[in-house]
N, C-alpha and C. Protein backbone atom coordinates (compact mmCIF):
# COMPACT_ATOMS: atom_id res chain seq x y z
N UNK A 1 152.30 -169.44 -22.79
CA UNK A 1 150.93 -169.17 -22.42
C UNK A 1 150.83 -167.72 -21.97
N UNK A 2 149.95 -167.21 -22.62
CA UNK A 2 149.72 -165.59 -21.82
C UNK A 2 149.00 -165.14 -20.49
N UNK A 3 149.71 -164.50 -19.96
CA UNK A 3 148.98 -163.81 -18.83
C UNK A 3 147.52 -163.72 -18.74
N UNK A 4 147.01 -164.33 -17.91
CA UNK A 4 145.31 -163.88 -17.69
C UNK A 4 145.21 -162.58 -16.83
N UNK A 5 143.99 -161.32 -17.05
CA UNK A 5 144.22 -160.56 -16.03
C UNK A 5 143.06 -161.22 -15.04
N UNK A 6 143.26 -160.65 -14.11
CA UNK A 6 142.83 -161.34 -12.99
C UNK A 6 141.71 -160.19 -12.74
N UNK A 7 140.95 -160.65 -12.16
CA UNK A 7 139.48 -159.86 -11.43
C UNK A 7 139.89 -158.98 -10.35
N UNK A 8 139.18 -157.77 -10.25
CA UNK A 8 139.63 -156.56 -9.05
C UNK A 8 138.30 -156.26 -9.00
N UNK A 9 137.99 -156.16 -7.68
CA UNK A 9 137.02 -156.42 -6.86
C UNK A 9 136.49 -154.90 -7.60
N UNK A 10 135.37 -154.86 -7.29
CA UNK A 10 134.37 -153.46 -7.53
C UNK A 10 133.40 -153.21 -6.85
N UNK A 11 133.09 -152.05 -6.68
CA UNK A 11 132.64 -151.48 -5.52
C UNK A 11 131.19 -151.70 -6.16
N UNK A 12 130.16 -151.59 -5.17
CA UNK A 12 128.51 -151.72 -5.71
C UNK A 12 128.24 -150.53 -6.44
N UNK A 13 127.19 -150.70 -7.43
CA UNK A 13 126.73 -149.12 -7.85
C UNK A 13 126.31 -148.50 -6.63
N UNK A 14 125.69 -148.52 -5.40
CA UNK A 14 125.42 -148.00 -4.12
C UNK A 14 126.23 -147.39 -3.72
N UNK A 15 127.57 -148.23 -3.70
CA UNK A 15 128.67 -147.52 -3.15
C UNK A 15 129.75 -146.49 -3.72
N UNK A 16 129.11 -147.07 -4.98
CA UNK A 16 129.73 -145.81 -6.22
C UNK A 16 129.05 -144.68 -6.48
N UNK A 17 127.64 -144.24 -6.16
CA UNK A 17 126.70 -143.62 -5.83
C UNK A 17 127.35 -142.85 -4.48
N UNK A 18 126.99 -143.30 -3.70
CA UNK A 18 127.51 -142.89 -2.39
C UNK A 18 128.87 -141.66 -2.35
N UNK A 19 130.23 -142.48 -2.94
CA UNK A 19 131.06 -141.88 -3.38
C UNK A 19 131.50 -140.58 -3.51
N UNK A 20 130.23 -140.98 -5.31
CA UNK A 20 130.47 -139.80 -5.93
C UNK A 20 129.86 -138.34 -4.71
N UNK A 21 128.81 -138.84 -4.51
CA UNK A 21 127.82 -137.49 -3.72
C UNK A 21 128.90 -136.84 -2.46
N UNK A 22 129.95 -137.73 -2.17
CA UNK A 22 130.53 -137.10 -0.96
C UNK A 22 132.33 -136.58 -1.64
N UNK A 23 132.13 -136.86 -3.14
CA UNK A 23 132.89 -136.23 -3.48
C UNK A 23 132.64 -134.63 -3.52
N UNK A 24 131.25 -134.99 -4.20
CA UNK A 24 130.59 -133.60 -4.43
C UNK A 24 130.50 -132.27 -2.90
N UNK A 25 130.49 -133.48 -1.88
CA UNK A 25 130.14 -132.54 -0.80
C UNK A 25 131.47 -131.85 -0.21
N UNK A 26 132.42 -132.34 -0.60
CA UNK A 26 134.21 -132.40 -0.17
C UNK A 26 134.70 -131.36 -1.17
N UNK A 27 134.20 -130.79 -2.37
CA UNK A 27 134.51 -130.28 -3.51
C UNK A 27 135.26 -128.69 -2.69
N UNK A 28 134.46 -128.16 -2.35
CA UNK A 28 135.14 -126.67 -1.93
C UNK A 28 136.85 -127.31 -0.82
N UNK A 29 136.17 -128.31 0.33
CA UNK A 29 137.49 -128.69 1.20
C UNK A 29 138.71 -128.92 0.47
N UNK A 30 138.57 -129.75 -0.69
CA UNK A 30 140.04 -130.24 -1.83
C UNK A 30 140.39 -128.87 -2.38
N UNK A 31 139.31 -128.20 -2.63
CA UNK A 31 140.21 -126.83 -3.70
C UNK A 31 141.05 -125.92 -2.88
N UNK A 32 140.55 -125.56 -1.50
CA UNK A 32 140.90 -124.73 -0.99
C UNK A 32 142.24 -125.36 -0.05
N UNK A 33 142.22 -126.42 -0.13
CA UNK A 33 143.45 -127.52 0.76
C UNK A 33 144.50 -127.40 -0.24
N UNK A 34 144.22 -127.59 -1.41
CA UNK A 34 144.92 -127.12 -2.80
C UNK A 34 145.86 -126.51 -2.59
N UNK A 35 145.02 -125.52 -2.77
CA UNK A 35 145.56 -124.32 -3.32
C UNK A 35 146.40 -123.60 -1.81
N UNK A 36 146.18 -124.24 -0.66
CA UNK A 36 146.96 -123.29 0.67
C UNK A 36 148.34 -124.30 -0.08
N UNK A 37 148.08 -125.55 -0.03
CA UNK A 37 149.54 -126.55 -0.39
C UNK A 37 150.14 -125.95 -0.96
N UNK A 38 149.42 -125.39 -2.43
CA UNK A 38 150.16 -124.60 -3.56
C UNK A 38 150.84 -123.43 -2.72
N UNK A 39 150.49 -122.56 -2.31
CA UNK A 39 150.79 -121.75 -2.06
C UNK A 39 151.71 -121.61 -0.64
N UNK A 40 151.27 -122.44 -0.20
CA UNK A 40 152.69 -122.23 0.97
C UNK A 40 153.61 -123.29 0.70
N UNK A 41 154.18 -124.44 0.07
CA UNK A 41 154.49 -125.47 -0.02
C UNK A 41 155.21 -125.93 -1.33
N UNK A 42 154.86 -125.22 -2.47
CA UNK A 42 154.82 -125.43 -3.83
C UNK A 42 156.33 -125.91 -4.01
N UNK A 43 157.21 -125.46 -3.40
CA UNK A 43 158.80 -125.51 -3.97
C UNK A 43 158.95 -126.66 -3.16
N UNK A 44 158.49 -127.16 -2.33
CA UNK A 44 158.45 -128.61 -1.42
C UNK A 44 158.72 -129.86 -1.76
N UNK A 45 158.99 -130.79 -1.06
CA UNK A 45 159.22 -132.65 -1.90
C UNK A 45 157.50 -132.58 -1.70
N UNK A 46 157.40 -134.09 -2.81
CA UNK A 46 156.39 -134.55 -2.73
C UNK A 46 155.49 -134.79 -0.81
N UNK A 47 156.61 -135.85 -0.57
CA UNK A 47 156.01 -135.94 0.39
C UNK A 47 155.68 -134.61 2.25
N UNK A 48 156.48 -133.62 1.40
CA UNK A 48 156.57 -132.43 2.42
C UNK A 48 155.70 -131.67 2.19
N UNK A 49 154.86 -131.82 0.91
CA UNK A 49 153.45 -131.48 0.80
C UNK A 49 152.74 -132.35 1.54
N UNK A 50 152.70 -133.62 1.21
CA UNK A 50 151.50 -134.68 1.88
C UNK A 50 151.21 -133.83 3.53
N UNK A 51 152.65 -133.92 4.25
CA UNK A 51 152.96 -133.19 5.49
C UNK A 51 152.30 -131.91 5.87
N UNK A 52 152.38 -131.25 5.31
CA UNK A 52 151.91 -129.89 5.29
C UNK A 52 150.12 -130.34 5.61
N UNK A 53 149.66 -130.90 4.57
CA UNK A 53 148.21 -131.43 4.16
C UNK A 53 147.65 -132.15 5.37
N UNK A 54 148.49 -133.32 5.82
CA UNK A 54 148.36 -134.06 7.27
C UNK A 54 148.18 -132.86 8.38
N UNK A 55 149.32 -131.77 8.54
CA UNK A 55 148.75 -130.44 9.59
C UNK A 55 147.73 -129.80 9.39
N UNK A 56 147.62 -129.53 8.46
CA UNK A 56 146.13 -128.92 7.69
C UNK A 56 144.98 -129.72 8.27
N UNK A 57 144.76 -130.95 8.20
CA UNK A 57 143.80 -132.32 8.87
C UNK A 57 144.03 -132.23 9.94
N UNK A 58 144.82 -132.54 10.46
CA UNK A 58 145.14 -131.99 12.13
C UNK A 58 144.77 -131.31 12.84
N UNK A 59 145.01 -130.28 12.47
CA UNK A 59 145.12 -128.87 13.36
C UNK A 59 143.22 -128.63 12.88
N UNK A 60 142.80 -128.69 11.60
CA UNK A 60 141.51 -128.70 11.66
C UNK A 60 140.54 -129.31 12.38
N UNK A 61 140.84 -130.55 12.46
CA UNK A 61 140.42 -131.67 13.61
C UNK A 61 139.86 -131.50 15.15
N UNK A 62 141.61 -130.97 15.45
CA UNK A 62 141.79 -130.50 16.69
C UNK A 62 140.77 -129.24 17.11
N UNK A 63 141.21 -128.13 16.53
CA UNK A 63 140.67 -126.76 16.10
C UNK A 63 139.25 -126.74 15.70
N UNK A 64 138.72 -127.66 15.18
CA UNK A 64 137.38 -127.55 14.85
C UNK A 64 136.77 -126.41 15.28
N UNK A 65 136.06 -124.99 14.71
CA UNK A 65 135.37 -123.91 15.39
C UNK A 65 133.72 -124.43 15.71
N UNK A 66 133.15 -123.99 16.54
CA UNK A 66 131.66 -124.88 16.94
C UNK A 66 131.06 -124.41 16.05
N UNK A 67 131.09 -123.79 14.47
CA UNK A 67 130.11 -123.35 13.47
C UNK A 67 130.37 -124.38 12.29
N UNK A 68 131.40 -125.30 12.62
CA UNK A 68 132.07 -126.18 11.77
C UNK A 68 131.49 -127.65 11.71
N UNK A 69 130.58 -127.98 11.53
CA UNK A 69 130.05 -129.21 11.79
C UNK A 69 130.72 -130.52 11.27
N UNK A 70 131.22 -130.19 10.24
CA UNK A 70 131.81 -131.99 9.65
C UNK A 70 133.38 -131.21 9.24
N UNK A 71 133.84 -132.39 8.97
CA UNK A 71 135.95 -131.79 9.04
C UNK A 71 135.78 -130.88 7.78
N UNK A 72 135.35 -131.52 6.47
CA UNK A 72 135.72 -130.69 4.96
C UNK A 72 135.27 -128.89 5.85
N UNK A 73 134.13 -128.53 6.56
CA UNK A 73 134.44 -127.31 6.95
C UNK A 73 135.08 -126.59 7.55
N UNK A 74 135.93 -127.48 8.55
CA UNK A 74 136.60 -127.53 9.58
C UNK A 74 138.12 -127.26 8.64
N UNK A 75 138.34 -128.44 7.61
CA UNK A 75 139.41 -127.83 6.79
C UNK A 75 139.60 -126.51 6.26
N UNK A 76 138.62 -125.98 5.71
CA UNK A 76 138.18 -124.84 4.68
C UNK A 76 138.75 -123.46 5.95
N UNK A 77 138.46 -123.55 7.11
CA UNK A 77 137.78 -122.56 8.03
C UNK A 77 139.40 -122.85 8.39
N UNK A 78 140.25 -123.52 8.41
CA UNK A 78 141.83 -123.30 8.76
C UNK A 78 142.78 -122.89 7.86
N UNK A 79 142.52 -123.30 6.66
CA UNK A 79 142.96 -122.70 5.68
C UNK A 79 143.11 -121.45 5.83
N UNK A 80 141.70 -120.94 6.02
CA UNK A 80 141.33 -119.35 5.45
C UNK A 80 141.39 -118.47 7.08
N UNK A 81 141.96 -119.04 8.03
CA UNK A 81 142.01 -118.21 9.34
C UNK A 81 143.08 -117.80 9.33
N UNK A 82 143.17 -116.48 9.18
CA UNK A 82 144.32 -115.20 9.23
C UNK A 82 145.01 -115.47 10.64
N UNK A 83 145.88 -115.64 10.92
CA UNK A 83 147.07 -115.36 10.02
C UNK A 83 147.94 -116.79 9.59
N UNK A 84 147.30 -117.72 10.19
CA UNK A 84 147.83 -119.09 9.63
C UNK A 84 148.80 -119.20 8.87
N UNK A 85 148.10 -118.99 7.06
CA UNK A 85 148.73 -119.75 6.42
C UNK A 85 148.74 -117.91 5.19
N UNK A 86 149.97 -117.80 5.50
CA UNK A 86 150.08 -116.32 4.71
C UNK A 86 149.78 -116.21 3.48
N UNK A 87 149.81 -117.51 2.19
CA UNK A 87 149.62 -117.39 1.25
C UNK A 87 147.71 -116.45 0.95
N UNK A 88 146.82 -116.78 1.64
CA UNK A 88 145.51 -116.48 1.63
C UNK A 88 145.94 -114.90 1.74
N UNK A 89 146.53 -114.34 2.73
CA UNK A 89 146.66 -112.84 3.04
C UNK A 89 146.43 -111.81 1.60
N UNK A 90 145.57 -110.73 2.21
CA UNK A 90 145.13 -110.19 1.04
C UNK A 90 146.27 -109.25 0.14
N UNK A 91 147.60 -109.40 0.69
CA UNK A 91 148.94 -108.29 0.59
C UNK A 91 149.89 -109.50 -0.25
N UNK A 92 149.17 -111.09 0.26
CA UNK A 92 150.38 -112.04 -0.33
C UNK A 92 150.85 -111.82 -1.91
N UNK A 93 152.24 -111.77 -2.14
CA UNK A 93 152.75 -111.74 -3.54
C UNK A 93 151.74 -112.35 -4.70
N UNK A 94 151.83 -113.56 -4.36
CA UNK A 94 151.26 -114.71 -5.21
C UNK A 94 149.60 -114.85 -4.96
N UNK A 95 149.13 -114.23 -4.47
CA UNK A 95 147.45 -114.51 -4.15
C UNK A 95 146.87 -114.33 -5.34
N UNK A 96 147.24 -113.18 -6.58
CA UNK A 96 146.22 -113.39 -7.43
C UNK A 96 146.64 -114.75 -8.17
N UNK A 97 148.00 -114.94 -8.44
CA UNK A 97 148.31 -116.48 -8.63
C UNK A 97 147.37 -117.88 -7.96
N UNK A 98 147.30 -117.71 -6.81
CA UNK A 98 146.83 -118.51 -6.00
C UNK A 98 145.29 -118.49 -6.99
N UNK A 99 144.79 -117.58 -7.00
CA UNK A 99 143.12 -117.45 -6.95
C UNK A 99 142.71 -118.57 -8.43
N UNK A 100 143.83 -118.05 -9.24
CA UNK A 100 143.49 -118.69 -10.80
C UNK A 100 143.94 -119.75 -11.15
N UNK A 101 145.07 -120.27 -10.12
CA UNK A 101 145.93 -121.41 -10.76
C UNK A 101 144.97 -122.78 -10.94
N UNK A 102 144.89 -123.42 -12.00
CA UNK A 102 144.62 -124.59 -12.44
C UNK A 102 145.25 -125.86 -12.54
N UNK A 103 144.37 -126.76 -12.56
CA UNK A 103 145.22 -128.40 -12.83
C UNK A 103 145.72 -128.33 -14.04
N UNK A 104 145.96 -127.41 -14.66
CA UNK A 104 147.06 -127.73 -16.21
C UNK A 104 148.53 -127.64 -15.66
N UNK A 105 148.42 -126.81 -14.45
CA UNK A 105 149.23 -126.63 -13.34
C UNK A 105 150.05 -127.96 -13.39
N UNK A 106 151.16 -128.38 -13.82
CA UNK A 106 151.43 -129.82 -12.96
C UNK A 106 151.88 -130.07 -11.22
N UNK A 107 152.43 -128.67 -10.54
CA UNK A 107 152.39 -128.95 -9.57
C UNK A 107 150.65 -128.55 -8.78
N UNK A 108 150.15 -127.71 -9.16
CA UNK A 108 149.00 -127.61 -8.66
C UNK A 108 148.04 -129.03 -8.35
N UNK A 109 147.69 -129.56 -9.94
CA UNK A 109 147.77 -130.91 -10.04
C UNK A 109 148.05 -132.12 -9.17
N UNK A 110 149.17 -132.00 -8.25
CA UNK A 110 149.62 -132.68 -7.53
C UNK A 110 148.95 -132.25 -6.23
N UNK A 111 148.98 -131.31 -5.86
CA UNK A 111 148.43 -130.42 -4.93
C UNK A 111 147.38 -131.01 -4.73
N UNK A 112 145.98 -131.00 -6.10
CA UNK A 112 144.79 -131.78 -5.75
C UNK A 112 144.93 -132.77 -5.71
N UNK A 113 145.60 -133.59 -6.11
CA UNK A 113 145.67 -135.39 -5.68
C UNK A 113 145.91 -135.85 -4.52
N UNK A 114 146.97 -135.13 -3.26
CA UNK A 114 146.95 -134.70 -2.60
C UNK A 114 146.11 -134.69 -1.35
N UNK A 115 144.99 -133.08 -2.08
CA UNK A 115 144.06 -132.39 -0.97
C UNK A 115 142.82 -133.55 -1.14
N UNK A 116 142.75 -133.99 -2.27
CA UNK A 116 141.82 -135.20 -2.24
C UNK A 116 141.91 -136.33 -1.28
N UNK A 117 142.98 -136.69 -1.16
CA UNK A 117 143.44 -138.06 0.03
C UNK A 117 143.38 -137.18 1.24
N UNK A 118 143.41 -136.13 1.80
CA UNK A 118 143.35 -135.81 2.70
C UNK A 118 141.87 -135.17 3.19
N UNK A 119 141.75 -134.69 2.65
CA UNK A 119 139.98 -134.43 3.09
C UNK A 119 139.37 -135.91 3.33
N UNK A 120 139.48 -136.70 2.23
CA UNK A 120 138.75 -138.02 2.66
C UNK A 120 139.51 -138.77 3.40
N UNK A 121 140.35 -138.62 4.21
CA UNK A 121 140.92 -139.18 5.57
C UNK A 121 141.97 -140.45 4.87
N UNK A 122 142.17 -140.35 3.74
CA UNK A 122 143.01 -141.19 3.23
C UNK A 122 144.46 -141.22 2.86
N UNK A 123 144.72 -140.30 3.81
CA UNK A 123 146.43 -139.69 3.43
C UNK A 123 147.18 -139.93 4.91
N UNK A 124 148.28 -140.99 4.77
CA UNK A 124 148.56 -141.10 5.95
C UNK A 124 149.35 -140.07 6.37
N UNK A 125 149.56 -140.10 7.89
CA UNK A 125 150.27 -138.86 8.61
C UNK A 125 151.93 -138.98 8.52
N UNK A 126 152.93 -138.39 7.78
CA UNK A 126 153.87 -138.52 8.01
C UNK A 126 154.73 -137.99 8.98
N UNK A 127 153.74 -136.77 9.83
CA UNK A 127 154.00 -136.24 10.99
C UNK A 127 154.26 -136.77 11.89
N UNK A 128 153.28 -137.93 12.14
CA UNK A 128 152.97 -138.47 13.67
C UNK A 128 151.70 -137.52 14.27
N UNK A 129 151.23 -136.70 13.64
CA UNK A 129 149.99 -135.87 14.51
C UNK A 129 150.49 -134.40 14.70
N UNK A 130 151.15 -133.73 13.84
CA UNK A 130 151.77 -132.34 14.18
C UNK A 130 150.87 -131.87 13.98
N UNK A 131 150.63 -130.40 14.37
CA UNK A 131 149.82 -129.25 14.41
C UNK A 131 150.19 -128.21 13.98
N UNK A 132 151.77 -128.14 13.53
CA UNK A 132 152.36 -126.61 13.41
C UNK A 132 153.60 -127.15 12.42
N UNK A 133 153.66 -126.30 11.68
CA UNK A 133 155.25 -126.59 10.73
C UNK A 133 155.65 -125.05 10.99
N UNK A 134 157.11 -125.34 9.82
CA UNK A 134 157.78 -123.74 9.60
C UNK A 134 159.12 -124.21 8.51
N UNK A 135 159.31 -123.53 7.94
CA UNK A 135 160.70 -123.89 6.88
C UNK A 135 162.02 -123.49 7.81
N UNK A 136 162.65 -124.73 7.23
CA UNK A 136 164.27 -124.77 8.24
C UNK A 136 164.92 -123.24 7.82
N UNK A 137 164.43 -122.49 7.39
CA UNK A 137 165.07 -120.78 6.72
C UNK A 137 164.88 -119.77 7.83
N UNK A 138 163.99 -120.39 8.65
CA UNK A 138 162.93 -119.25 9.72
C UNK A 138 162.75 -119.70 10.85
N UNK A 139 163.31 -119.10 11.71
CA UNK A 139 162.43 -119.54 13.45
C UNK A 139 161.31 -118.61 14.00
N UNK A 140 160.23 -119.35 13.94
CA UNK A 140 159.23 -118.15 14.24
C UNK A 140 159.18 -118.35 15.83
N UNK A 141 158.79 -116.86 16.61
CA UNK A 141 158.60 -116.85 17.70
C UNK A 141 158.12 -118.22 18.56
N UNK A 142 156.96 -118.74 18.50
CA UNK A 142 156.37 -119.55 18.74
C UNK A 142 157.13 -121.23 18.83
N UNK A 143 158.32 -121.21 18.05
CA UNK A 143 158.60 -122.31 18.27
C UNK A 143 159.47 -122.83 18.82
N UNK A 144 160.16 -121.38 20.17
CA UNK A 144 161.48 -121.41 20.42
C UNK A 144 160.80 -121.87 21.89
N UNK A 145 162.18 -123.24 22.39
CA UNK A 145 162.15 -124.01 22.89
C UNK A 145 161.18 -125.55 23.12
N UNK A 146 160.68 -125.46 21.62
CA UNK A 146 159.95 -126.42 21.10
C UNK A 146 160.95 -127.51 20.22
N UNK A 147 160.81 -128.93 20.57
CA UNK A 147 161.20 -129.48 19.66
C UNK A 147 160.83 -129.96 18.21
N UNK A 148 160.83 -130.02 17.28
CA UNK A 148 160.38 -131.05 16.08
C UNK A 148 159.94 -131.92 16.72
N UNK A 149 159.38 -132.91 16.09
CA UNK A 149 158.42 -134.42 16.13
C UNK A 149 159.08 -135.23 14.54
N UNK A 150 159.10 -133.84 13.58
CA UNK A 150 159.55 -134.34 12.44
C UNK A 150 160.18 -133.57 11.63
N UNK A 151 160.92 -134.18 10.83
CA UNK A 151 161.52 -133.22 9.56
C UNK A 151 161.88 -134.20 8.20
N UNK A 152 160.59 -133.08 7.67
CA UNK A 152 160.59 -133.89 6.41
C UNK A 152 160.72 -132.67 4.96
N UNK A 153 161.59 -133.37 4.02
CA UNK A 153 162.54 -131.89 3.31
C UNK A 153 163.32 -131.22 3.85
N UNK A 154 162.59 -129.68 3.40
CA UNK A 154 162.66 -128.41 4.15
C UNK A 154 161.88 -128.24 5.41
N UNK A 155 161.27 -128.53 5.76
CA UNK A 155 160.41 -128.33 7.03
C UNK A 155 160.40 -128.90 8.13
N UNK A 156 159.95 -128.51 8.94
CA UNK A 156 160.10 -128.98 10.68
C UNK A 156 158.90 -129.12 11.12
N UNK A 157 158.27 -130.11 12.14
CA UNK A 157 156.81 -130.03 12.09
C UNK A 157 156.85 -130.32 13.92
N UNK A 158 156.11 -129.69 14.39
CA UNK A 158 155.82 -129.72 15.96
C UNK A 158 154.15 -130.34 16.37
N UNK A 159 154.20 -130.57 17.48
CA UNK A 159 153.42 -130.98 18.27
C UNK A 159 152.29 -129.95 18.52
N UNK A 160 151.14 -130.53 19.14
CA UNK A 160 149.99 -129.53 19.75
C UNK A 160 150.63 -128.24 20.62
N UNK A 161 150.24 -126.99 20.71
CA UNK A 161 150.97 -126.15 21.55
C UNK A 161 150.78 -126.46 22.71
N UNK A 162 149.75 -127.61 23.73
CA UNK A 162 149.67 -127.77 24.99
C UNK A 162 150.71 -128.44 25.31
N UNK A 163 151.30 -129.30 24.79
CA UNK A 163 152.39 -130.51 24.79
C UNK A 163 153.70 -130.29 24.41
N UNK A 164 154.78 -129.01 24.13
CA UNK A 164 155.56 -129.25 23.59
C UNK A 164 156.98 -129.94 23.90
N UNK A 165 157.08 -130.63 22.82
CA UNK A 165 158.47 -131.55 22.99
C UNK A 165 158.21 -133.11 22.48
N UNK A 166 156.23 -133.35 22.55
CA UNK A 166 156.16 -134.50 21.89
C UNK A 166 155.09 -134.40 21.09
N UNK A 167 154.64 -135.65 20.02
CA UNK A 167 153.69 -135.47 19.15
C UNK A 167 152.48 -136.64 19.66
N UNK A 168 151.03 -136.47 19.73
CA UNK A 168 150.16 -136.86 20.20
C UNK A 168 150.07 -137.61 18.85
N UNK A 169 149.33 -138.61 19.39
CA UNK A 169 148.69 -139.82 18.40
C UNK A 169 148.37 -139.29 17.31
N UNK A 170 148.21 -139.99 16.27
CA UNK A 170 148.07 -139.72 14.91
C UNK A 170 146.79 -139.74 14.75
N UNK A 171 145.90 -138.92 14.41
CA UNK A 171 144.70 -138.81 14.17
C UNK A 171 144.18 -139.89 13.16
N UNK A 172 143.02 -141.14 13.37
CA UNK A 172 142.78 -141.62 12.52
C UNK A 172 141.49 -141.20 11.46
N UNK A 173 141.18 -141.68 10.92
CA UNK A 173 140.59 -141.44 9.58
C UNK A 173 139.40 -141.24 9.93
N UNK A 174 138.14 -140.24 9.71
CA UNK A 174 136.97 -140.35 10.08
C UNK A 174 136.22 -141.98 9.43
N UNK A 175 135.52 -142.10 10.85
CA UNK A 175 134.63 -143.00 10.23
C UNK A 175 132.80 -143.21 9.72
């Protein structure tokens, strides 16, 4: 006897409506979440991107600037705050790379699948709630006498700078 497939639930046209429009509104937050992944992260495991992406949500969260009204701006506005995330820097090697790279890209590609689950609050934290990374190659000023919370790959991921030594709750998902 053959396999029957079985029924999978579906969302209302309302809610598929809905969706789409807040895809549309999230559109700049995923590219630019992207492309920092790409660019600071690219040689990374899968999931040491997700990581990176979870601090990115985080630290935006946390950080929120008061001109920032909903997170996708709040993401965008951490990305692009000098001196963060060096890939953006106008001197970086790879920036005109950065500016053009596309999803034919296969790691880029990944990058947006990615910045997509994370803008829409759907990417769990493999941090625990970090705020700060750095590659095991480099000790930057800032993190000496700080412990990890995590290490995932290459990378080391820390806590809020008020707290160091532990990692604060895991930020849950907007609702």
């Amino acid at each position: 006897m053959r396999n029957r497939l079985q029924p999978v639930f579906s969302p209302s046209a309302a809610a598929h409506t809905a969706a789409l429009a807040q895809s549309a509104g999230n559109a700049e937050a995923v590219d630019v979440l992207a492309r920092t992944l790409w660019g600071e992260a690219r040689y990374e495991t899968l999931r040491s991107l997700e990581a990176v992406a979870a601090v990115i949500r985080n630290r935006a969260i946390r950080t929120r600037p008061d001109d920032c009204p909903g997170d996708d701006q709040a993401i965008v506005a951490t990305c692009l705050r000098d001196p963060l995330f060096s890939c953006w820097n106008a001197d970086a090697p790879n920036r005109s790379q950065l500016l053009t790279i596309s999803s034919a890209d296969p790691v880029f590609a990944t990058c947006l699948r990615i910045a997509r689950r994370a803008v829409n609050g759907a990417l769990a934290d493999p941090t625990g709630g970090a705020t700060r990374y750095h590659a095991r190659s480099v000790f930057p000023r800032w993190a000496s006498g700080w412990s990890p919370c995590a290490e995932i790959g290459n990378l080391l991921f820390y806590p809020e700078p008020e707290a160091p030594g532990t990692c604060p709750s895991p930020l849950s998902a907007p609702g």
